[in-house]
N, C-alpha and C. Protein backbone atom coordinates (compact mmCIF):
# COMPACT_ATOMS: atom_id res chain seq x y z
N UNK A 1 -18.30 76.98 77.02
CA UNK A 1 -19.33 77.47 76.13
C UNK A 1 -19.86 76.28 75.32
N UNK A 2 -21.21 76.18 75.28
CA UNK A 2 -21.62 74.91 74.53
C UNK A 2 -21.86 75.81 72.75
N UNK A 3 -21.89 74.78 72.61
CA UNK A 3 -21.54 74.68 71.08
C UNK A 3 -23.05 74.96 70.10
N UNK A 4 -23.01 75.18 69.25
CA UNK A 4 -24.41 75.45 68.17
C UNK A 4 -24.58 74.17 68.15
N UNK A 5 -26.16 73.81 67.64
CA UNK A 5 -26.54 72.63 66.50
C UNK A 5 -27.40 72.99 65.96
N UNK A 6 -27.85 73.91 65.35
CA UNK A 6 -28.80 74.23 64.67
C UNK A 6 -28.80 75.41 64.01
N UNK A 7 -28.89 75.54 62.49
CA UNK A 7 -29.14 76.75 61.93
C UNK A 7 -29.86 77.96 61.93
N UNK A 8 -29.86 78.86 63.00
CA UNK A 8 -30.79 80.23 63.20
C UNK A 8 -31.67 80.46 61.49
N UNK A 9 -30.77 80.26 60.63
CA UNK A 9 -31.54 80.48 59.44
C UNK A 9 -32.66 80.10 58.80
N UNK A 10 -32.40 78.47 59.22
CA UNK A 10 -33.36 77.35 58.25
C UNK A 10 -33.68 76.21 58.76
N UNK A 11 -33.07 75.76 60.65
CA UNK A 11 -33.06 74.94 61.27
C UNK A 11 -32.26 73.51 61.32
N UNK A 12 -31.51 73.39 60.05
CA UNK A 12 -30.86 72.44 60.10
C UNK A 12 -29.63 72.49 60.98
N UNK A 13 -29.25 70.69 60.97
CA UNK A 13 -28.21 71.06 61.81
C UNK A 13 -26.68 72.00 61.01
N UNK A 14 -26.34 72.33 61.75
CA UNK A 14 -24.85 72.63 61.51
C UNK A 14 -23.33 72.06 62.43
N UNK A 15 -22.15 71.99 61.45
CA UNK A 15 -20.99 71.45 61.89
C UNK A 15 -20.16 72.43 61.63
N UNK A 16 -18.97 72.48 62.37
CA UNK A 16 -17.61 72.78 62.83
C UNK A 16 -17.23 72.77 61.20
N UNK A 17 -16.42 73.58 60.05
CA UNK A 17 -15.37 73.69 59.71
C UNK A 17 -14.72 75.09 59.24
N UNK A 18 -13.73 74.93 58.65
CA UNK A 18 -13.37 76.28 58.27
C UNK A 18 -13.50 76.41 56.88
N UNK A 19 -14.29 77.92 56.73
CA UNK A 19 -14.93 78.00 55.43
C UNK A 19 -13.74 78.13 54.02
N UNK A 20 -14.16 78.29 53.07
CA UNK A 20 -13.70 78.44 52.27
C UNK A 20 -12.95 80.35 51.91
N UNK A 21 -11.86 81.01 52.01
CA UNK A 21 -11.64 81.96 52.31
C UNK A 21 -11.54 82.53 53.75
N UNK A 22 -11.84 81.64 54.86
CA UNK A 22 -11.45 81.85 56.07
C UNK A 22 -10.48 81.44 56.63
N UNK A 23 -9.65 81.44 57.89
CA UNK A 23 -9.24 80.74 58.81
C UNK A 23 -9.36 80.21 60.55
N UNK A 24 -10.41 80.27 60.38
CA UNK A 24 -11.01 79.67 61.46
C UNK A 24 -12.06 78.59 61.85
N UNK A 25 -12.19 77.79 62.23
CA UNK A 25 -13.68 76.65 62.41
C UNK A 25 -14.78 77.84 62.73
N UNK A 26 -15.48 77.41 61.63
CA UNK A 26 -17.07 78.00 62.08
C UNK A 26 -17.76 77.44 62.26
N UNK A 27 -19.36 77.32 62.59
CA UNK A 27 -20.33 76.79 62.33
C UNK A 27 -20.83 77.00 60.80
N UNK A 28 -21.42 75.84 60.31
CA UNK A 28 -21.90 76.23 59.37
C UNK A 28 -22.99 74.99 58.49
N UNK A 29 -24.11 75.66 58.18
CA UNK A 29 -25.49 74.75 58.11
C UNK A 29 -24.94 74.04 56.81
N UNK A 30 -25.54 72.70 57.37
CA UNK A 30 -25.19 71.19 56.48
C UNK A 30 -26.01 71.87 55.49
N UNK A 31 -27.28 72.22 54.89
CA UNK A 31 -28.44 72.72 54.46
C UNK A 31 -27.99 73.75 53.56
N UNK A 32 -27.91 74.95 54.48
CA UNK A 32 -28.23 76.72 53.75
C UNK A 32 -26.67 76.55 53.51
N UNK A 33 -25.78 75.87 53.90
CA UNK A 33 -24.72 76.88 53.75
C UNK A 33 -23.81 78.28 54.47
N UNK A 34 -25.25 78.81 55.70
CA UNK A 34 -25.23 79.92 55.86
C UNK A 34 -23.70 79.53 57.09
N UNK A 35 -22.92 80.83 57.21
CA UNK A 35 -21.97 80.80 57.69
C UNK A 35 -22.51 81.67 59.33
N UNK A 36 -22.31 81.17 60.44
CA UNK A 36 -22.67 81.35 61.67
C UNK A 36 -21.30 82.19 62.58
N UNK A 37 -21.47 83.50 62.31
CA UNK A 37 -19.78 84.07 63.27
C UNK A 37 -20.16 83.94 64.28
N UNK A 38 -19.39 83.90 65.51
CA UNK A 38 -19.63 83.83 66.98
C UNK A 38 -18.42 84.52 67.30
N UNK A 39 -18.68 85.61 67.90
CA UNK A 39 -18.21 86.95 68.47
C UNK A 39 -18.07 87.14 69.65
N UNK A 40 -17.10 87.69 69.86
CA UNK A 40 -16.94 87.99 71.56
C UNK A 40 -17.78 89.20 72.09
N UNK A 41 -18.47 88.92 73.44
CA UNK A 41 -19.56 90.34 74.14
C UNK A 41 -18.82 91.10 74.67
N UNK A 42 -19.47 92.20 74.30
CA UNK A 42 -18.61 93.60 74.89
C UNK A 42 -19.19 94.07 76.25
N UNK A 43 -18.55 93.75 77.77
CA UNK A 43 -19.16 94.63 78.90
C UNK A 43 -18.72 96.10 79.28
N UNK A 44 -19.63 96.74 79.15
CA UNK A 44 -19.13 98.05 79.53
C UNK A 44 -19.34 98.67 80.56
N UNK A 45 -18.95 99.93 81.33
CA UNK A 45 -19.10 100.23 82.49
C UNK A 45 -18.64 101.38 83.25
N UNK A 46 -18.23 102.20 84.15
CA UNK A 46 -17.74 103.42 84.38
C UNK A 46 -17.28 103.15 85.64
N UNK A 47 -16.78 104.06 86.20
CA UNK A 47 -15.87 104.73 87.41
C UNK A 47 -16.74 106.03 87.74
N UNK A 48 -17.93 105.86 88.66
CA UNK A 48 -18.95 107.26 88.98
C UNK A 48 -18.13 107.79 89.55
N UNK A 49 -18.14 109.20 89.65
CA UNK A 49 -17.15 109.70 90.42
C UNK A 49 -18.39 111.03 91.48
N UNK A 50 -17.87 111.21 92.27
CA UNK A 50 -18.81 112.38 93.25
C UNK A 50 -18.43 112.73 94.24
N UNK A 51 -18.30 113.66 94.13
CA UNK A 51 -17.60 115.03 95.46
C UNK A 51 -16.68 114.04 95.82
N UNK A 52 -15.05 113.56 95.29
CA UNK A 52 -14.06 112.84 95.84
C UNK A 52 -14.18 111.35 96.05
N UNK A 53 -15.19 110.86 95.39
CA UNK A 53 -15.54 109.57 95.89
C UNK A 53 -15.89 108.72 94.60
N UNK A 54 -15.92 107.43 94.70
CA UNK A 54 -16.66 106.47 93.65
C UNK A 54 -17.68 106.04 93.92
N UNK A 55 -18.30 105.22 93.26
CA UNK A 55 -19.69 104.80 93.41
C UNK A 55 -19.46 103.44 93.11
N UNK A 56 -19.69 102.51 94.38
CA UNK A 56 -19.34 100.45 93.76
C UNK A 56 -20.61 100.28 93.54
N UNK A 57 -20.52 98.88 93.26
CA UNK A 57 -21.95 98.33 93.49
C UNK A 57 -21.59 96.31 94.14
N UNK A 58 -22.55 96.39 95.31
CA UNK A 58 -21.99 94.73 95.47
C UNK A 58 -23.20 93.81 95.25
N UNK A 59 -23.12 93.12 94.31
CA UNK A 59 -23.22 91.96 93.57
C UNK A 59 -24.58 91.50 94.14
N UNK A 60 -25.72 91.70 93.51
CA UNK A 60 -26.95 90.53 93.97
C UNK A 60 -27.37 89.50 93.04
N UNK A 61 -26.38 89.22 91.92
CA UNK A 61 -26.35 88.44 90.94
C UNK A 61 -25.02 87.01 90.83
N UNK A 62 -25.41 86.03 90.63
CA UNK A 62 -23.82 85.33 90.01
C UNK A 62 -23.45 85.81 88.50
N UNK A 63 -22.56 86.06 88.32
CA UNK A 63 -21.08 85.36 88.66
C UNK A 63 -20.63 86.81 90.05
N UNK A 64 -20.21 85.73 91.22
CA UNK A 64 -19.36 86.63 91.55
C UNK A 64 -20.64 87.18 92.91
N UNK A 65 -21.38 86.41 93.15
CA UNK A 65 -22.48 87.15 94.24
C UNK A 65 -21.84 87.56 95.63
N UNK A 66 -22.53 88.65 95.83
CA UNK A 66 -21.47 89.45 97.25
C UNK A 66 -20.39 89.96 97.31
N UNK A 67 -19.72 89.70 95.71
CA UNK A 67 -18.79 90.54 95.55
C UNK A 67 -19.20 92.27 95.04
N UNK A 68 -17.94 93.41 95.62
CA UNK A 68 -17.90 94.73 94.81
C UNK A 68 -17.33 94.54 93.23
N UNK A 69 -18.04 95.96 92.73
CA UNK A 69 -17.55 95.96 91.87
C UNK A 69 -17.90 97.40 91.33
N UNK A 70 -17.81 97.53 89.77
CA UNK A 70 -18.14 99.03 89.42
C UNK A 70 -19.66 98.95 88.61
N UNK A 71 -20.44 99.40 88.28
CA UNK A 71 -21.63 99.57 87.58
C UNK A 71 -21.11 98.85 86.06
N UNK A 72 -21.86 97.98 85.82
CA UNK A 72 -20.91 97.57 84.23
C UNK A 72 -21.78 96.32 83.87
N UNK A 73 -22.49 95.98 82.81
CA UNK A 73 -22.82 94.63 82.44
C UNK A 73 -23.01 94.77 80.45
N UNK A 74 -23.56 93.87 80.06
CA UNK A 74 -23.26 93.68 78.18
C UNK A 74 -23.44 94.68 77.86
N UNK A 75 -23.35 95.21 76.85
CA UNK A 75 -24.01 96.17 75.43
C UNK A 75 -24.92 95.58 75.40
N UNK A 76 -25.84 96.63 74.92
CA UNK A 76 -26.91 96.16 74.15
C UNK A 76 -26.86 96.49 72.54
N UNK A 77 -27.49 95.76 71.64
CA UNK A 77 -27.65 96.66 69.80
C UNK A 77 -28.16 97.87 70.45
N UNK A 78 -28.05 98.36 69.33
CA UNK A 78 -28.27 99.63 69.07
C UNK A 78 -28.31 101.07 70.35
N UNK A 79 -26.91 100.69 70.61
CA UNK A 79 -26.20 101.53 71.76
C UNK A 79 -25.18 101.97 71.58
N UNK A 80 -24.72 102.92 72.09
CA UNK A 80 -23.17 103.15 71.87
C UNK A 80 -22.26 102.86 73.07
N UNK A 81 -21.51 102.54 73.03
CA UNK A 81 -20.52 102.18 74.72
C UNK A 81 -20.87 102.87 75.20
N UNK A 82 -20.93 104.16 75.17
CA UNK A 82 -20.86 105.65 76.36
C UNK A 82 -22.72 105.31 76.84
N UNK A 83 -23.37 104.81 75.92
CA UNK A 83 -25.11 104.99 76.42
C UNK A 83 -25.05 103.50 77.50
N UNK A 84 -24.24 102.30 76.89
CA UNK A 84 -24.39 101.75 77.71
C UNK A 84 -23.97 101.60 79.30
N UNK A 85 -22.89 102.13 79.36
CA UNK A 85 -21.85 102.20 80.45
C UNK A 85 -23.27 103.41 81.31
N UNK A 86 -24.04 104.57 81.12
CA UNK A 86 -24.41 105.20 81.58
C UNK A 86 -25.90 104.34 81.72
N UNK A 87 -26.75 103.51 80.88
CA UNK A 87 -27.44 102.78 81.01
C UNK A 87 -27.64 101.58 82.40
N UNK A 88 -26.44 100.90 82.67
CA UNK A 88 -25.87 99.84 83.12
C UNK A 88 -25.79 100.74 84.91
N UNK A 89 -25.37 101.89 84.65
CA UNK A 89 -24.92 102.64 86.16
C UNK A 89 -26.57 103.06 86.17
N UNK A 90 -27.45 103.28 85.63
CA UNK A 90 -28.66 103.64 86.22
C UNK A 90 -29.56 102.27 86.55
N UNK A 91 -29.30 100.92 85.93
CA UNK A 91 -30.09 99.95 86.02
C UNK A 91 -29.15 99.36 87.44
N UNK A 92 -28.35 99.41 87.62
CA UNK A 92 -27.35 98.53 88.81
C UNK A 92 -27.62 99.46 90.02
N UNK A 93 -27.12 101.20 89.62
CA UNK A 93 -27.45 102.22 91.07
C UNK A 93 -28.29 103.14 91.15
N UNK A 94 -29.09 103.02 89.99
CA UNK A 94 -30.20 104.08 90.01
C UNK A 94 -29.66 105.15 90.20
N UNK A 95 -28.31 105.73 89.48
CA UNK A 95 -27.68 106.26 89.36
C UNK A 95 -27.18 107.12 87.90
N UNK A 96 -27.82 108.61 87.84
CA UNK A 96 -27.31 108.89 86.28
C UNK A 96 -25.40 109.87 86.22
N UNK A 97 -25.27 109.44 85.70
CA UNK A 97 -24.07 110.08 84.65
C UNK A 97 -23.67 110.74 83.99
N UNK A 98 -23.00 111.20 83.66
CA UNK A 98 -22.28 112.14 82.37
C UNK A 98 -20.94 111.20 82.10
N UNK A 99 -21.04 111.12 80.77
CA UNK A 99 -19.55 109.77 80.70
C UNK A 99 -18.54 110.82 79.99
N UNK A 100 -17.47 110.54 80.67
CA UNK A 100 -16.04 111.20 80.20
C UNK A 100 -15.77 110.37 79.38
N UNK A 101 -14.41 110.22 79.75
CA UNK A 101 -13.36 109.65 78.59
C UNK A 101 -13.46 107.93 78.91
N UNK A 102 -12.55 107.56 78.47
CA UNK A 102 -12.48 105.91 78.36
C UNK A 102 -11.02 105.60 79.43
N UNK A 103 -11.15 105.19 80.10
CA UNK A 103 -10.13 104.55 81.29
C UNK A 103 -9.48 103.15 81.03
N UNK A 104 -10.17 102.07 80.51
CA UNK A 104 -9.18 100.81 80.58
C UNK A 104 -10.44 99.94 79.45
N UNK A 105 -9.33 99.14 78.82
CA UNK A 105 -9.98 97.84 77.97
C UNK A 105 -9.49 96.85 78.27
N UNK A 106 -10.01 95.70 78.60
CA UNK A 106 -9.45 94.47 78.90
C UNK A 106 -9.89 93.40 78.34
N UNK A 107 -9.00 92.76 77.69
CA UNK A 107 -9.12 91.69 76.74
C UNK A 107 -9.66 90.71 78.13
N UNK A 108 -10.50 89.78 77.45
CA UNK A 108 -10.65 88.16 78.60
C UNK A 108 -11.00 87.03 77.62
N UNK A 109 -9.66 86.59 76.48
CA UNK A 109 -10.42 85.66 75.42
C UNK A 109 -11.09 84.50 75.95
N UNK A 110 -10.87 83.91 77.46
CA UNK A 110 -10.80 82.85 77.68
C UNK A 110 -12.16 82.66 77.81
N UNK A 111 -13.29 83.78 78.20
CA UNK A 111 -14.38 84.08 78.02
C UNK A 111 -14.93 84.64 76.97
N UNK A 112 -14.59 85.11 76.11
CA UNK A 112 -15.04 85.59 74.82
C UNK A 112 -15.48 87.43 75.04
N UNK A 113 -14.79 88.27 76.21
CA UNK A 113 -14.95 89.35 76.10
C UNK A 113 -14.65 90.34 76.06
N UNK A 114 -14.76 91.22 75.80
CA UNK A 114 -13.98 92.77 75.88
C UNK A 114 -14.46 93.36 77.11
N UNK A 115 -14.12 93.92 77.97
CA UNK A 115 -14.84 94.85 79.08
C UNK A 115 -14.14 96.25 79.02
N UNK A 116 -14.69 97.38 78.52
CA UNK A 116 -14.28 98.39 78.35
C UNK A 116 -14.84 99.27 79.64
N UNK A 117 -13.75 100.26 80.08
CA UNK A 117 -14.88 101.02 81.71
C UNK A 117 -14.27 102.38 81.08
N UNK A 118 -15.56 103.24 81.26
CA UNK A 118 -15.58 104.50 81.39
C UNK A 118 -14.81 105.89 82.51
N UNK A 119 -14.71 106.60 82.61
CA UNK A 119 -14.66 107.50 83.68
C UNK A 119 -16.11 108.16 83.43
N UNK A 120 -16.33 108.38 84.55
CA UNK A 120 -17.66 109.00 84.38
C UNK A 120 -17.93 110.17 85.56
N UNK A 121 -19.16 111.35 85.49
CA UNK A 121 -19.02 112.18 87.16
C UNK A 121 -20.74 111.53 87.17
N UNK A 122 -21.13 111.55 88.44
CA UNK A 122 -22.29 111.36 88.70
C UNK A 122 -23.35 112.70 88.75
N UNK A 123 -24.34 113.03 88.04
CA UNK A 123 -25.35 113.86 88.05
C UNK A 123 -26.06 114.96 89.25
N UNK A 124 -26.06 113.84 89.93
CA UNK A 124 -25.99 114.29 91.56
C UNK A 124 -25.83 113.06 92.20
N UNK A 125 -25.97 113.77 93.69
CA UNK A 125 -25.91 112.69 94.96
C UNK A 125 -26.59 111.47 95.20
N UNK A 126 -27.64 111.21 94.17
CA UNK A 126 -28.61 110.06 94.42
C UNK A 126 -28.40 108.92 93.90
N UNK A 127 -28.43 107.86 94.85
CA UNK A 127 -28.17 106.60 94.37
C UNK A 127 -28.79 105.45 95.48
N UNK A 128 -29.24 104.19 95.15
CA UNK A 128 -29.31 103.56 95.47
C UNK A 128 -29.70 101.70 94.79
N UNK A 129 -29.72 100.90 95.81
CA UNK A 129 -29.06 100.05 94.75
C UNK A 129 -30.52 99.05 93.56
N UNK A 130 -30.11 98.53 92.44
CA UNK A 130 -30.78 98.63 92.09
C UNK A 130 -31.01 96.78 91.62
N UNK A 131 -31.88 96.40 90.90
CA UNK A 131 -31.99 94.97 90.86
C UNK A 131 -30.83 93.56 91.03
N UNK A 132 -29.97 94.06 90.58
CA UNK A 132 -28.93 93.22 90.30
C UNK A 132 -27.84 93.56 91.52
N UNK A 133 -27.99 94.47 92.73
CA UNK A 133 -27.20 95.26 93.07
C UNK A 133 -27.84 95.18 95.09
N UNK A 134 -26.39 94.32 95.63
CA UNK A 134 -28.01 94.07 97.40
C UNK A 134 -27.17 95.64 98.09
N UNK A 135 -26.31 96.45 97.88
CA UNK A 135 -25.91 97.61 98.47
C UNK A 135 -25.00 98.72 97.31
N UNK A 136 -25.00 99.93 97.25
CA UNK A 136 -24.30 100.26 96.64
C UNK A 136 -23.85 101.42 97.68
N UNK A 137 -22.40 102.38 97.32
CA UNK A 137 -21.58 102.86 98.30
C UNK A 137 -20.74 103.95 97.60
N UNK A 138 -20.37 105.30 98.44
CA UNK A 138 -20.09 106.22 97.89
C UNK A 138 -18.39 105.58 98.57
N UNK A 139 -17.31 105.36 97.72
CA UNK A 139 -16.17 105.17 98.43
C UNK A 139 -14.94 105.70 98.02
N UNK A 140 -13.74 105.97 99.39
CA UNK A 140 -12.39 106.60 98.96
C UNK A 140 -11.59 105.37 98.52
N UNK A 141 -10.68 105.59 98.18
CA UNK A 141 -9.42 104.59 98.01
C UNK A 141 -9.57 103.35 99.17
N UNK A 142 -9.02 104.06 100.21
CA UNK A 142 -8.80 103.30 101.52
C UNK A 142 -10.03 102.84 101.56
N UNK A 143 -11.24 103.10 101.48
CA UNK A 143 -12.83 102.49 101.60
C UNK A 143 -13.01 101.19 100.87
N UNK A 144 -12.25 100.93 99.91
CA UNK A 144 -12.88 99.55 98.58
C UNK A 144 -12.43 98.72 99.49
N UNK A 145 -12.88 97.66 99.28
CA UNK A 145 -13.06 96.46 100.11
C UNK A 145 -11.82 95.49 98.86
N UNK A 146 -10.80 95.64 98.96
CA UNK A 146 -9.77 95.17 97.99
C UNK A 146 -9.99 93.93 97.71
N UNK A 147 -10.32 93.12 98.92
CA UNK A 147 -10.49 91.42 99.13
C UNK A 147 -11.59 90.99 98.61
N UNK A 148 -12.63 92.15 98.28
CA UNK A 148 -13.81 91.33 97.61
C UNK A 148 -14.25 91.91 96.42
N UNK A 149 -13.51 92.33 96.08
CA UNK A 149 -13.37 92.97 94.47
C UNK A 149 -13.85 91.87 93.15
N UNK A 150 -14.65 91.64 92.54
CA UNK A 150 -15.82 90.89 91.71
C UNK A 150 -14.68 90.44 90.85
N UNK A 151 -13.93 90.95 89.94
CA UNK A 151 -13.33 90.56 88.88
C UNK A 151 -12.06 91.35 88.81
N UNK A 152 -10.98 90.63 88.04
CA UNK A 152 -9.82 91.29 87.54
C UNK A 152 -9.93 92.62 86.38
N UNK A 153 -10.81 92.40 86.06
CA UNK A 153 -11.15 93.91 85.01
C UNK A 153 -11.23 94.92 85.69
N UNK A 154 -12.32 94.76 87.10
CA UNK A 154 -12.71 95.88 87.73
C UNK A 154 -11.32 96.42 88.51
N UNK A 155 -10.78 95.22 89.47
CA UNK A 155 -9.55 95.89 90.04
C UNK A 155 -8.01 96.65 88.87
N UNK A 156 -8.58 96.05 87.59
CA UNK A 156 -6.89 96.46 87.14
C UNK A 156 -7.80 97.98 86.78
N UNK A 157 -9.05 98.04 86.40
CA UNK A 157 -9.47 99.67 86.11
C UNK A 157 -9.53 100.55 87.48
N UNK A 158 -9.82 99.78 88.84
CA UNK A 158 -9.69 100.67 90.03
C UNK A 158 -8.00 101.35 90.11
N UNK A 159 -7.57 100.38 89.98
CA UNK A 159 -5.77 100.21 90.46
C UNK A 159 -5.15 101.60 89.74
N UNK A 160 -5.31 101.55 88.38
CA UNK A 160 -4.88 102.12 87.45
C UNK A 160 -5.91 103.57 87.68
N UNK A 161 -6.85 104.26 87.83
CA UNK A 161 -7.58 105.63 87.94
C UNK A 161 -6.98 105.81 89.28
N UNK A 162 -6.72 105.17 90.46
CA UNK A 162 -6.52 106.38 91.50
C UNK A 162 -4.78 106.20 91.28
N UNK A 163 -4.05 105.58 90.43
CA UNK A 163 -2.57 106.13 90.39
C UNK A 163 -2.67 106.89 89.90
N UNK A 164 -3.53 107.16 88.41
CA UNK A 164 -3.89 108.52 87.37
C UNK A 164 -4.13 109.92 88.81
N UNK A 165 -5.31 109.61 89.56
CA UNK A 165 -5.54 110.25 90.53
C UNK A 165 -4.95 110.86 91.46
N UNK A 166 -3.69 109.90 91.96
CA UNK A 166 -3.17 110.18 93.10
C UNK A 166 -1.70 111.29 92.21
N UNK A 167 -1.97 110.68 90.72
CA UNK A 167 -0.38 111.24 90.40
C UNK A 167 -1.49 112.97 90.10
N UNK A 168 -2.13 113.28 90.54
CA UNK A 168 -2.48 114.81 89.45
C UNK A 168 -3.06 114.32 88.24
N UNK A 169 -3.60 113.54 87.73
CA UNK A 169 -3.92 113.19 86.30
C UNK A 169 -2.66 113.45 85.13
N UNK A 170 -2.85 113.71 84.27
CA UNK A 170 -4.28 113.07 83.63
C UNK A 170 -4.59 111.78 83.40
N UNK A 171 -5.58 111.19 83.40
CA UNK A 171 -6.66 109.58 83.43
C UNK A 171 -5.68 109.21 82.33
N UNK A 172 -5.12 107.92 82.15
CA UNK A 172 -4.53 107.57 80.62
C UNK A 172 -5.30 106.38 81.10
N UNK A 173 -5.63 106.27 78.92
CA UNK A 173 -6.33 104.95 78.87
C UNK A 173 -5.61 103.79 78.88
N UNK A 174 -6.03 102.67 79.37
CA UNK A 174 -4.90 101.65 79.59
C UNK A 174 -5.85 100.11 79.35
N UNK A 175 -5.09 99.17 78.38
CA UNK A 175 -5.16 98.03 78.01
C UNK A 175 -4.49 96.84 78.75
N UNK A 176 -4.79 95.80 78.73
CA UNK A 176 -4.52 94.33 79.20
C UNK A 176 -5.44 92.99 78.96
N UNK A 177 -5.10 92.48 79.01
CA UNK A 177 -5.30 90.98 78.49
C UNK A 177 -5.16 89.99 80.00
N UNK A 178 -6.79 89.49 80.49
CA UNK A 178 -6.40 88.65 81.46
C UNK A 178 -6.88 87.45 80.97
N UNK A 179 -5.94 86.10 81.08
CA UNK A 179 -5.99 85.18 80.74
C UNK A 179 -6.57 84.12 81.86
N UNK A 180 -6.52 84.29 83.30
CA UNK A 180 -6.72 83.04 84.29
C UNK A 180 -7.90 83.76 84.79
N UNK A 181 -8.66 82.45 85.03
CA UNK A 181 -9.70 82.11 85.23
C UNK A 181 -9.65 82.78 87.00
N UNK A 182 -10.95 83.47 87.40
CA UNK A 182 -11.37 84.08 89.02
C UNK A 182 -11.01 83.25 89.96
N UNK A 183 -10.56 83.75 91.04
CA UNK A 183 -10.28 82.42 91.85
C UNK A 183 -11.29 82.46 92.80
């Protein structure tokens, strides 16, 4: 991640320290003073579900091009997780939603993000794929393409819903922290 030099506020430059009442290096303008937080992005996303099946989507974007994965990219302001996760599945599969409960959070500090995934049922049968997205696919268990699975978020939230699945439910929400970098 490259670094600030410049004050959003007032344009001056700004430097690295830790403020007064904090503990952490911030940015902060030689000038205003003004104190600059830098926050980790939240991706959100769901698990479509329909007549026994999921809904992937494989990758017409980098990071990760040609890989599967689930409907899922940033928040936006003035959204709520559940609008985005259902937002994100109509812009990726042209695909609408009803969002259930919450299925998995996964820490990724090494990137600066949270990726939270939904359970979700799909509206109806219609889907297809959408800008960011070169195929999308109605699939069983045995159907996911395991080997080309986009990210560790998506497989530890696949992994974890069809054991919920296979055990009778119920969905439990489930946390982790991945630290190494995609291979």
């Amino acid at each position: 991640m490259t670094g600030m030099k410049y004050c959003n506020q007032c344009g001056q430059p700004v430097t690295q320290i830790v403020p007064p009442g904090d503990n952490r290096l911030r940015y902060v303008c030689t000038a205003c003073e003004t104190v600059h937080y830098q926050n980790p992005k939240l991706v959100v996303g769901c698990v479509p579900e329909w007549q026994g099946r999921i809904l992937i989507c494989r990758r017409a974007i980098e990071p990760r091009y040609g890989y599967w994965t689930l409907p899922a990219g940033f928040m936006e302001n003035a959204e709520t997780t559940a609008e985005a996760a259902a937002r994100e599945t109509q812009e990726e599969a042209l695909a609408d939603v009803r969002i259930l409960e919450p299925l998995a959070m996964v820490n990724v500090p090494r990137i600066n993000q949270v990726h939270l995934m939904y359970r979700a049922e799909m509206v109806s049968g219609d889907f297809e794929p959408g800008p960011e997205s070169l195929e999308v696919s109605l699939v069983t268990e045995v159907e996911i393409p395991w080997d080309r699975i986009a990210f560790p978020s998506v497989r530890f939230t696949l992994e974890n819903y069809f054991a919920d699945l296979n055990a009778g439910g119920p969905f439990r929400f489930r946390t982790t922290n991945i630290t190494r970098p995609i291979s």
